[in-house]
Protein backbone atom coordinates (compact mmCIF):
# COMPACT_ATOMS: atom_id res chain seq x y z
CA UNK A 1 133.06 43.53 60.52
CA UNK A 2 134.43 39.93 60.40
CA UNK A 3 133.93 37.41 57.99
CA UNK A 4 133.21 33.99 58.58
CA UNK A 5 136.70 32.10 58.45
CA UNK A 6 135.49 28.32 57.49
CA UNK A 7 137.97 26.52 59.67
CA UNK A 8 136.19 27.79 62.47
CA UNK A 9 132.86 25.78 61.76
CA UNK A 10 132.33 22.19 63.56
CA UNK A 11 129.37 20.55 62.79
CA UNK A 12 127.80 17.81 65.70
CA UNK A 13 124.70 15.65 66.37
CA UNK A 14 122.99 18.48 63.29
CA UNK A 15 124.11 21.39 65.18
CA UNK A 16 126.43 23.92 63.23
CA UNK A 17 128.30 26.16 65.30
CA UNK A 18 131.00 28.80 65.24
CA UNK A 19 133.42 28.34 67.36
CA UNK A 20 131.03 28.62 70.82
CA UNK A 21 128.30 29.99 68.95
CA UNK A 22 125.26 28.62 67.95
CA UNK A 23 124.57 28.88 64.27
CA UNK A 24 121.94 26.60 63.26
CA UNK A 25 120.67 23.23 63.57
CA UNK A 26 119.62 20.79 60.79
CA UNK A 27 117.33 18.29 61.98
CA UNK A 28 115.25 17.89 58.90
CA UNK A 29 115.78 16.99 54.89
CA UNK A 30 114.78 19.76 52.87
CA UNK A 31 115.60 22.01 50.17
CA UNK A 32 118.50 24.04 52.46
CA UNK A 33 121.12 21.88 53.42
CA UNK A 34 124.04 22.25 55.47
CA UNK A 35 126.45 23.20 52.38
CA UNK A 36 123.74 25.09 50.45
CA UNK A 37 123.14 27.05 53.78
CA UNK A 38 127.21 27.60 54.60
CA UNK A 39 128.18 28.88 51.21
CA UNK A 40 125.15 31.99 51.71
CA UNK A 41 126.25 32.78 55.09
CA UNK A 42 129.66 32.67 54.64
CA UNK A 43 129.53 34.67 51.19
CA UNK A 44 127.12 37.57 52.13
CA UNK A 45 126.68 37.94 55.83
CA UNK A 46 129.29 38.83 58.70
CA UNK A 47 130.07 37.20 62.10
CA UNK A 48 129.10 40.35 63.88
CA UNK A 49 125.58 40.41 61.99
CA UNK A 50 124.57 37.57 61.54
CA UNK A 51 125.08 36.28 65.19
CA UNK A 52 123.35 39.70 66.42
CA UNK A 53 120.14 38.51 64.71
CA UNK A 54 120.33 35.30 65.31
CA UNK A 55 121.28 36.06 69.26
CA UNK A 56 122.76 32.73 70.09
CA UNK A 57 119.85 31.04 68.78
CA UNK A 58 116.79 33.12 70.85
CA UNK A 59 116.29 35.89 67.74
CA UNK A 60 115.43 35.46 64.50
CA UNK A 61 115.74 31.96 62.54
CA UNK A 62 118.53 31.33 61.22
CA UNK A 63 117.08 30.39 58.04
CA UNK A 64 114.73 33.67 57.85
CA UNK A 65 117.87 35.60 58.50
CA UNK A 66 119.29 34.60 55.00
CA UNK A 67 115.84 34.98 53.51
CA UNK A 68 115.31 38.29 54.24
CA UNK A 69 119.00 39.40 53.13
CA UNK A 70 118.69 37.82 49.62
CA UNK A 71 115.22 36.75 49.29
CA UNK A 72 115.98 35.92 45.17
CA UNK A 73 118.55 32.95 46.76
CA UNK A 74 115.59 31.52 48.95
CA UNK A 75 113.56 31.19 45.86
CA UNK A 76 115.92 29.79 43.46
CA UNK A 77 116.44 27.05 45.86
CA UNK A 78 113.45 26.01 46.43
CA UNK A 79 112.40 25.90 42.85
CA UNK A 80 115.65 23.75 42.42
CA UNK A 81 114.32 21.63 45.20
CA UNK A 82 111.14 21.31 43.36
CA UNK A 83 112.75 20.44 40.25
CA UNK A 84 114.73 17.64 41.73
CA UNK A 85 111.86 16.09 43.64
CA UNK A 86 109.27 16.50 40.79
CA UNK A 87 111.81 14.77 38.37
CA UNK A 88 112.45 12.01 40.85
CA UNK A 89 108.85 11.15 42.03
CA UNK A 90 107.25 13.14 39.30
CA UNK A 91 105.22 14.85 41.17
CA UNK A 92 105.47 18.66 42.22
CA UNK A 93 105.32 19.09 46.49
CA UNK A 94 102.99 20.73 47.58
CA UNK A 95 101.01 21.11 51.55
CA UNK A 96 98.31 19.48 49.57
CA UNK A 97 100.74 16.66 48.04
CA UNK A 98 101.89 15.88 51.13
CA UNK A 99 98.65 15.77 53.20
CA UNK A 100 97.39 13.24 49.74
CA UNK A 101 100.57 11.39 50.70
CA UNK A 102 100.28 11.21 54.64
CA UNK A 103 96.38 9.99 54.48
């Protein structure tokens, strides 16, 4: 099993591949980020596995894929997420806080 060697990244137009490889895309703000989502993959997931799953981006999310390995990680970012936006708007986001927001 091989692990992720960073210098082997590139990062283009929000698409993060490995080499060839499709790895993920970031196309929206939100509580994973590029970096947040690099230092997971790279620390507990190999090139073999991870790119089995994720099939060249026709299998399973990319994002779901590092869910499901370390669902406790998922969580404590998105309550950090929550934190930051609920100290910087002061309010706590929600589906209904953002339909309030959107009508």
């Amino acid at each position: 099993m091989t692990k992720f060697d960073k210098s082997k990244f590139s990062y283009h137009g929000g698409y993060l591949m490995y080499g060839d490889k499709f790895v993920a895309r970031f196309k929206h703000r939100g509580p994973v980020t590029k970096g947040i989502f690099l230092k997971q993959l790279i620390k507990n997931h190999t090139v073999e596995e991870y790119l089995q799953k994720n099939a060249n981006g026709y299998g399973i999310a990319p994002l779901t894929i590092l869910k499901d390995a370390d669902p406790k990680w998922y969580n404590a970012v998105l309550e950090a997420y929550q934190a930051k936006i609920q100290l910087k708007y002061g309010i706590r986001p929600s589906y209904q806080t953002s339909m309030t927001i959107r009508n």
